[in-house]
Protein backbone atom coordinates (compact mmCIF):
# COMPACT_ATOMS: atom_id res chain seq x y z
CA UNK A 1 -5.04 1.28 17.96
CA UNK A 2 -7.42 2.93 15.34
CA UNK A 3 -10.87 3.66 15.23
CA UNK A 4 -13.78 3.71 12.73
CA UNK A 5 -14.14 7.43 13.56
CA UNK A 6 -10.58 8.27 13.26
CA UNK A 7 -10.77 6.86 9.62
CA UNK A 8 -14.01 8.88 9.03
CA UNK A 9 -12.25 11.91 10.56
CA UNK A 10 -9.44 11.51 8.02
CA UNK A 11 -11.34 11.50 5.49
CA UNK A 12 -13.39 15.13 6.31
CA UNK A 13 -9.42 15.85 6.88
CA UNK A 14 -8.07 15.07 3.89
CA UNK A 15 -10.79 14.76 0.85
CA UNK A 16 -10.43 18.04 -0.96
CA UNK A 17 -6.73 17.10 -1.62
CA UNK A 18 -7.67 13.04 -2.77
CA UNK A 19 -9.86 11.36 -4.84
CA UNK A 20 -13.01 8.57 -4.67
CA UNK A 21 -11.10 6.15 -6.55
CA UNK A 22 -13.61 4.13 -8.90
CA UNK A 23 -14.25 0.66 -8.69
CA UNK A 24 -14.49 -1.19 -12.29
CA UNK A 25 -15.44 -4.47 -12.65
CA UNK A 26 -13.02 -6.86 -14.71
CA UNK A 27 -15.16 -9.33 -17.25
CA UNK A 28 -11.96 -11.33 -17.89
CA UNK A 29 -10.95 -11.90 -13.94
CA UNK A 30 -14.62 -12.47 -13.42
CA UNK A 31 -14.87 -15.46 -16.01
CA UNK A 32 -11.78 -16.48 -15.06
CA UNK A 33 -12.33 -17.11 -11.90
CA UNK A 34 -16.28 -17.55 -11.84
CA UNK A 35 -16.60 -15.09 -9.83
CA UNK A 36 -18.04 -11.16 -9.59
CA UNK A 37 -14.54 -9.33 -9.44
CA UNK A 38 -14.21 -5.74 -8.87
CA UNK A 39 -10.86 -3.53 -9.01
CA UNK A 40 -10.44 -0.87 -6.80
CA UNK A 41 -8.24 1.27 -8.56
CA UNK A 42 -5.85 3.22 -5.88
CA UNK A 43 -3.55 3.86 -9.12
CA UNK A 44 -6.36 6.32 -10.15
CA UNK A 45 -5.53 8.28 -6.89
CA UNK A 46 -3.38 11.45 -6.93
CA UNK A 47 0.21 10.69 -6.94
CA UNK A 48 -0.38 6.79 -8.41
CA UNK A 49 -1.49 4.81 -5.39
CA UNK A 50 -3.10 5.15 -1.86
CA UNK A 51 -0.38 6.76 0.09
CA UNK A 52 -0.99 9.72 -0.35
CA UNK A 53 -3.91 9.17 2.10
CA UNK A 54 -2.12 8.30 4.77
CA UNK A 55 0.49 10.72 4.28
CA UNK A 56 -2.00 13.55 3.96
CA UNK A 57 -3.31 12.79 7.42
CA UNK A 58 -0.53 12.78 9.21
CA UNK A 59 1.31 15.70 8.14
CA UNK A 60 -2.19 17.69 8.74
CA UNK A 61 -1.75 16.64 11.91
CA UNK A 62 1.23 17.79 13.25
CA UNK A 63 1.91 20.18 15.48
CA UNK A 64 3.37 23.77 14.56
CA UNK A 65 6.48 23.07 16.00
CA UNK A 66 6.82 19.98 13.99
CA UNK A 67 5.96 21.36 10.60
CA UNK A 68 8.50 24.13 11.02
CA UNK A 69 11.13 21.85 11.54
CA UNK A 70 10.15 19.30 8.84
CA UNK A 71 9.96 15.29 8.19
CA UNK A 72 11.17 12.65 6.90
CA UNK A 73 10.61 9.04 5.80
CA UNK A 74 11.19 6.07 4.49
CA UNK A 75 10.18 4.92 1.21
CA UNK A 76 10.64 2.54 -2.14
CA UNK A 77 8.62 5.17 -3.53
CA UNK A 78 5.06 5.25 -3.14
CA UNK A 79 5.51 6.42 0.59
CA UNK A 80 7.96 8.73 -0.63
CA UNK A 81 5.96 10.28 -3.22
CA UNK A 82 2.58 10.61 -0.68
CA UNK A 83 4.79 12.18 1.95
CA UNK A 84 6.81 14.50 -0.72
CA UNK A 85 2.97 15.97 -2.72
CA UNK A 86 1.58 16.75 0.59
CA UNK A 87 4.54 18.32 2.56
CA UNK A 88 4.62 20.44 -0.72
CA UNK A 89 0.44 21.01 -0.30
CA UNK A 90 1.45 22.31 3.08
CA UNK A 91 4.35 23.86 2.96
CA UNK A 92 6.72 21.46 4.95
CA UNK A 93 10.19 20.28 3.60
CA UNK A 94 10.49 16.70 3.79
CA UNK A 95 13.47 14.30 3.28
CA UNK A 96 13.02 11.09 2.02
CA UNK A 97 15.57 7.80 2.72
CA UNK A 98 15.52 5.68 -0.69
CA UNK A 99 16.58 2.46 -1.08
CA UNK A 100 20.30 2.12 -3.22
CA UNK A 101 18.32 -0.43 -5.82
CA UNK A 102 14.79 1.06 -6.28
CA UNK A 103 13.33 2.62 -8.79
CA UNK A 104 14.85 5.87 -10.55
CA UNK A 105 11.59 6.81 -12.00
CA UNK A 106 10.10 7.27 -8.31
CA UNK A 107 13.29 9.08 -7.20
CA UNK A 108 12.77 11.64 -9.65
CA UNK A 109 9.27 11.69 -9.30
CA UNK A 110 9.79 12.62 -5.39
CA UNK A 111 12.75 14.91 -6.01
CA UNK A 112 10.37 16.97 -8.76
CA UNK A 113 7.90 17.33 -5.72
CA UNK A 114 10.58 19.10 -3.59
CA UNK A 115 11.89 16.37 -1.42
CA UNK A 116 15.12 15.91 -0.64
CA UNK A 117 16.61 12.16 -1.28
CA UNK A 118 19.02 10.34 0.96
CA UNK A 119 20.05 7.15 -1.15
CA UNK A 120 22.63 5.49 1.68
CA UNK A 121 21.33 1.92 2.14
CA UNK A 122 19.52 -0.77 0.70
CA UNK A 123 15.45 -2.00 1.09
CA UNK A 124 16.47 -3.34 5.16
CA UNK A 125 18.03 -0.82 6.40
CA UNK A 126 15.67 2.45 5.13
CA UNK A 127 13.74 2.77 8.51
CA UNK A 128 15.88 2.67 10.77
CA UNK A 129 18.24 4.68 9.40
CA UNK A 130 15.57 7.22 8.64
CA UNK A 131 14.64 7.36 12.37
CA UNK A 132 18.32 7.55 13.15
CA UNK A 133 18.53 10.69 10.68
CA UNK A 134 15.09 12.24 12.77
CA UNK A 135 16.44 11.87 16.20
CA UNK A 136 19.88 13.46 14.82
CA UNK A 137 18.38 16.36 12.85
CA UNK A 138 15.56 17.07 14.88
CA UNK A 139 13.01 16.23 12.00
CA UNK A 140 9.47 14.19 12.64
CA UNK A 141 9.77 10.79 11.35
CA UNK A 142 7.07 9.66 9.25
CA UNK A 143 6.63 5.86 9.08
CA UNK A 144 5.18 4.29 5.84
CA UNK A 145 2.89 2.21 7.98
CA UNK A 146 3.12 2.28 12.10
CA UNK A 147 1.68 5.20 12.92
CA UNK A 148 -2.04 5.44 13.49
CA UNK A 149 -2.63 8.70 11.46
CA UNK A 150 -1.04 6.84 8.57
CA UNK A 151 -3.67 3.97 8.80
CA UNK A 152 -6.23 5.99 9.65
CA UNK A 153 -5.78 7.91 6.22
CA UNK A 154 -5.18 4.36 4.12
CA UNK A 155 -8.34 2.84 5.95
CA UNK A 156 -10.76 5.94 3.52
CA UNK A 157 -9.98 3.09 0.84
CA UNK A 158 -12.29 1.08 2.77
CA UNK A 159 -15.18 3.55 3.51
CA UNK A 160 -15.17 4.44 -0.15
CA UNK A 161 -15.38 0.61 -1.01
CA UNK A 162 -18.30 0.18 1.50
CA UNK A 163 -20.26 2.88 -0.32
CA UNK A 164 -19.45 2.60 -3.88
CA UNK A 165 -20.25 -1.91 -3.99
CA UNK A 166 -23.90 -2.61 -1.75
CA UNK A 167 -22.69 -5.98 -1.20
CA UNK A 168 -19.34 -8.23 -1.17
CA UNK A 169 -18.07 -10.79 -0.55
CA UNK A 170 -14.11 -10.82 -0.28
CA UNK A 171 -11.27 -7.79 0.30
CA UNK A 172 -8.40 -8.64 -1.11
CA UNK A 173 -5.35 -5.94 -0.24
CA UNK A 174 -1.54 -6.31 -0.88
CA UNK A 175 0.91 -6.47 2.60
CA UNK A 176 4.07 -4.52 2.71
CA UNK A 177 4.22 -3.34 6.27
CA UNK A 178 0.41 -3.56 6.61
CA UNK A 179 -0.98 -0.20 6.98
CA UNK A 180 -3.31 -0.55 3.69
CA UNK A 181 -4.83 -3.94 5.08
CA UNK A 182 -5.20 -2.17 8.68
CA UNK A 183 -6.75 0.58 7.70
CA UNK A 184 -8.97 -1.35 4.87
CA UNK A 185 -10.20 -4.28 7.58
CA UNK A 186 -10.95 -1.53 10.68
CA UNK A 187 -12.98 0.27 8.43
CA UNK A 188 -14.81 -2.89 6.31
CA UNK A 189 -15.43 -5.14 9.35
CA UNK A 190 -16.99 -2.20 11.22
CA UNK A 191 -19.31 -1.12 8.93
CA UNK A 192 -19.63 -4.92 7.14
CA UNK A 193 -18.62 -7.58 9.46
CA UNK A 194 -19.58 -10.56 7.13
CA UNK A 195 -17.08 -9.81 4.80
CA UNK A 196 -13.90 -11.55 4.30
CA UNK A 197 -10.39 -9.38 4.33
CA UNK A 198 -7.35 -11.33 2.68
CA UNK A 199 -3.66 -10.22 2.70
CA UNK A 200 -1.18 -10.97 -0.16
CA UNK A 201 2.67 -11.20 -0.03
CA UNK A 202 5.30 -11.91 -2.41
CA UNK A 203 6.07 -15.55 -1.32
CA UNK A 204 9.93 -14.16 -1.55
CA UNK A 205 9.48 -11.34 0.90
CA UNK A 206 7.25 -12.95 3.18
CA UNK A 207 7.64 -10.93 6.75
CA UNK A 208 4.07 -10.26 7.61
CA UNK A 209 2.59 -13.59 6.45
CA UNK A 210 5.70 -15.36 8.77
CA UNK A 211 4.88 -12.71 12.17
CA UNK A 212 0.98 -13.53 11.65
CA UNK A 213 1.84 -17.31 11.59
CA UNK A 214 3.86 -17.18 14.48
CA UNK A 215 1.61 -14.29 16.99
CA UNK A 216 4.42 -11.89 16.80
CA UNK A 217 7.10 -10.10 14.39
CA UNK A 218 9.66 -12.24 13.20
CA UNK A 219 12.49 -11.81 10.69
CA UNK A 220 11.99 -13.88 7.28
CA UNK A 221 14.08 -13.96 4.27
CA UNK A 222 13.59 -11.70 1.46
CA UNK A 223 14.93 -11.67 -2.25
CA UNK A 224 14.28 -9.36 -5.01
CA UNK A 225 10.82 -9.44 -5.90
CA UNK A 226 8.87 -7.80 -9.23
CA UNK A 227 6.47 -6.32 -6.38
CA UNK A 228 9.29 -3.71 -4.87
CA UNK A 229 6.83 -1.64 -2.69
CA UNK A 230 5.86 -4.49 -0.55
CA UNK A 231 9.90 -5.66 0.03
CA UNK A 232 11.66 -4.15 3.50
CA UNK A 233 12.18 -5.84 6.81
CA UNK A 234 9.34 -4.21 9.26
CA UNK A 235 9.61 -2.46 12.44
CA UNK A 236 9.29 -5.08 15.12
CA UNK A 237 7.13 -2.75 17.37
CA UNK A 238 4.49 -1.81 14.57
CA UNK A 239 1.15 -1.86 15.55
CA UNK A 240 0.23 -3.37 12.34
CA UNK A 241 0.82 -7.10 13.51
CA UNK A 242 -2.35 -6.79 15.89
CA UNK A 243 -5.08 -5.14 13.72
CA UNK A 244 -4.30 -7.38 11.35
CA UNK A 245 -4.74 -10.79 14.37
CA UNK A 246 -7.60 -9.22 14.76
CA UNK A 247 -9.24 -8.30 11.68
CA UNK A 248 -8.02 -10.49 8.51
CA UNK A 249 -9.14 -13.28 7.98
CA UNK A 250 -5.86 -15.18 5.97
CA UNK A 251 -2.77 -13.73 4.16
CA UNK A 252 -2.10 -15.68 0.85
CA UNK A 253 2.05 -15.92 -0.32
CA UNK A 254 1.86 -15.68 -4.10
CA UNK A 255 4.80 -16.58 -6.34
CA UNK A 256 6.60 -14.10 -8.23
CA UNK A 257 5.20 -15.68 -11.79
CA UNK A 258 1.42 -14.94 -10.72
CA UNK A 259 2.61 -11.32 -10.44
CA UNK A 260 4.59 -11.08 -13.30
CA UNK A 261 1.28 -12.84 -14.79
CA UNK A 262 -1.08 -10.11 -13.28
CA UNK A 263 1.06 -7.06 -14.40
CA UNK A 264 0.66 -8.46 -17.71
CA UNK A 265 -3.31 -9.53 -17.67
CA UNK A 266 -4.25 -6.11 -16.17
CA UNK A 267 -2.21 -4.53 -18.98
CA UNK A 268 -3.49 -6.41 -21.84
CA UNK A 269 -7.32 -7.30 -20.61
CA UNK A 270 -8.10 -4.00 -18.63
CA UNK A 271 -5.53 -1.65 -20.10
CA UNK A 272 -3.86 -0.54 -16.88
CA UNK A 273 -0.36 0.05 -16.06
CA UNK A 274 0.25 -1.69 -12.89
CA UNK A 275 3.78 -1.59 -11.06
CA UNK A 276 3.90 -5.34 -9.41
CA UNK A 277 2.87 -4.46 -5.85
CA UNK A 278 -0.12 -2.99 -6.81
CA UNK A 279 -0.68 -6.47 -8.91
CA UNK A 280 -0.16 -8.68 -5.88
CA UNK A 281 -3.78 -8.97 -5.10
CA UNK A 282 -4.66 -9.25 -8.70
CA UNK A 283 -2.15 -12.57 -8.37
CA UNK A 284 -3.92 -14.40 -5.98
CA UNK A 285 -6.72 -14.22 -7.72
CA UNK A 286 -4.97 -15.93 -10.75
CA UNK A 287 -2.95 -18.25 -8.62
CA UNK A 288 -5.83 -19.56 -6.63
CA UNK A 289 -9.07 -18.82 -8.49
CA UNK A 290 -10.97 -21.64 -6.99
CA UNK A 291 -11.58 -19.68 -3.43
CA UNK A 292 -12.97 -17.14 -5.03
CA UNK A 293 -15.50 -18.81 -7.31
CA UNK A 294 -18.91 -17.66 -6.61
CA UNK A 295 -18.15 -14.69 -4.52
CA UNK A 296 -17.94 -11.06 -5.23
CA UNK A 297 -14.65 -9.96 -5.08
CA UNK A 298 -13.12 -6.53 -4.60
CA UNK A 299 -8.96 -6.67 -5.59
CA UNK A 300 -7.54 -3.66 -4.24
CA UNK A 301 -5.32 -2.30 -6.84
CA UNK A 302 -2.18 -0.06 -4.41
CA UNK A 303 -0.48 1.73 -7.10
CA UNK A 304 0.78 2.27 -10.58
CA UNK A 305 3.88 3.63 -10.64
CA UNK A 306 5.24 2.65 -13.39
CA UNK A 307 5.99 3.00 -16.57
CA UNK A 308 4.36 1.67 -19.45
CA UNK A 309 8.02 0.96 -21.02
CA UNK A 310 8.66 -1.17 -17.64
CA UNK A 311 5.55 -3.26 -17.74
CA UNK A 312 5.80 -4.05 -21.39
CA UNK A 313 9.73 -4.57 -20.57
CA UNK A 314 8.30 -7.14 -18.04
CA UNK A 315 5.68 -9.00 -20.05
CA UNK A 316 8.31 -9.84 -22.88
CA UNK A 317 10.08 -11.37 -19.94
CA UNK A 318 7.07 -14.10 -20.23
């Protein structure tokens, strides 16, 4: 598992190469919901979103051996991206496995960082065939989510939370394989126990939500969802499942109009430029603003990378 210390140790490891994301507070999602709502804004963060955290941390922990020899990963981009700025930081070539339908934008964002792209398969298939490629070429495999050095780095989101709000009430953090919400909830309910952390999937790619119904992973249907970084089928071994047991309190599905409906709201009432995973939190919000009201809210904004073409592309969809 993963400690408090280990996230406080990432962060001494990896802070002169990220930033303290602010936190803003949103008058519109406030009134809306009657409640006190704060955005954490991870698409502030070098590279667009919080990966780079995680990513940071574990390359800066490999051994020499490994970092001679190089990595590579999995991604639908923000991964990718994280993995591909700091293998360049350190010196370490990286190849990164890239979904067939995701985003070109992201592709040539990684490829202008110096990775190397390997565009074989679709969103299911990226991981394992990623680890199949690492065994073959003798490269370290570095998972977007199920490692502990990965959630160890995504869990400084939460330390910088706990010291930049005094008090709140609710977490709320967007699910894809779960390292964000594990790293977020080890660090929040150690240092403020009271607090409520709440997971969001796509209702359409609905994995986690399903495996923390049912006490372990599961397979679920997926379709084609506006929120891209949280689709892909998750590795059935991944520590994830059992931090989050342990430490979140509910996951909330959200339909695909409440993100399409947050991409746009963030746009046009807080001028940001959300890609739809990063939105997902934002959604429940909208789609259930009732268990909020009264609270103080942080919504954990992932990433933003995307752009402002595609989200106005995706409001005149409305």
């Amino acid at each position: 598992m993963v400690s408090l210390n280990q996230i406080l140790e990432a962060r001494e490891r990896i802070g002169s190469l990220t930033q303290m994301t602010p936190v803003r507070y949103s008058s519109y999602l406030s009134e809306l919901s009657n409640a006190s709502v704060y955005l954490k804004l991870e698409n502030e963060q070098i590279t667009g979103s919080f990966k780079v955290r995680g990513a940071l941390n574990r390359l800066m922990t490999l051994e020499s051996d490994a970092i001679a020899r190089g990595v590579i990963t999995a991604s639908t981009g923000n991964h990718g991206l994280g993995v591909a700025f700091a293998a360049k930081e350190l010196g370490i070539n990286v190849q990164v496995v890239f979904p067939k339908e995701a985003s070109h934008t992201k592709r040539e964002r990684m490829e202008q960082a110096g990775a190397k792209i390997i565009q074989d398969v679709g969103y299911a298939d990226i991981e394992p065939y990623a680890r199949k490629l690492a065994d073959e070429r003798g490269l370290t495999y570095v998972s977007p989510y199920n490692d502990p050095e990965i959630i160890a780095g995504a869990g400084t989101v939460g330390l910088e939370i706990v010291e930049q709000l005094d008090h709140f009430d609710s977490v709320v953090v967007p699910i894809g394989g779960g390292g964000l919400i594990s790293g977020i909830a080890i660090a929040i309910k150690s240092l403020r126990p009271g607090a409520e952390i709440i997971g969001v999937q796509s209702e359409v790619s609905p994995e986690v939500y399903e495996s923390w119904l049912a006490g372990h992973w599961v397979d679920a249907e997926e379709s084609d969802s506006f929120a891209q970084g949280l689709m892909g089928g998750v590795e059935p071994d991944s520590i994830t499942l059992d931090i989050i047991q342990e430490r979140v309190d509910r996951i909330d599905l959200v339909h695909e109009e409440s993100i399409l409906q947050a991409i746009r709201l963030l746009y046009e009432q807080d001028g940001l430029v959300i890609e739809g995973a990063g939105a997902a939190s934002t959604a429940d919000l909208l789609q259930r603003p009732d268990q909020f009201s009264g609270k103080k809210v942080v919504i954990v904004i992932s990433g933003g990378n995307i752009s402002r073409a595609d989200v106005l592309s995706l409001i005149n969809r409305q």
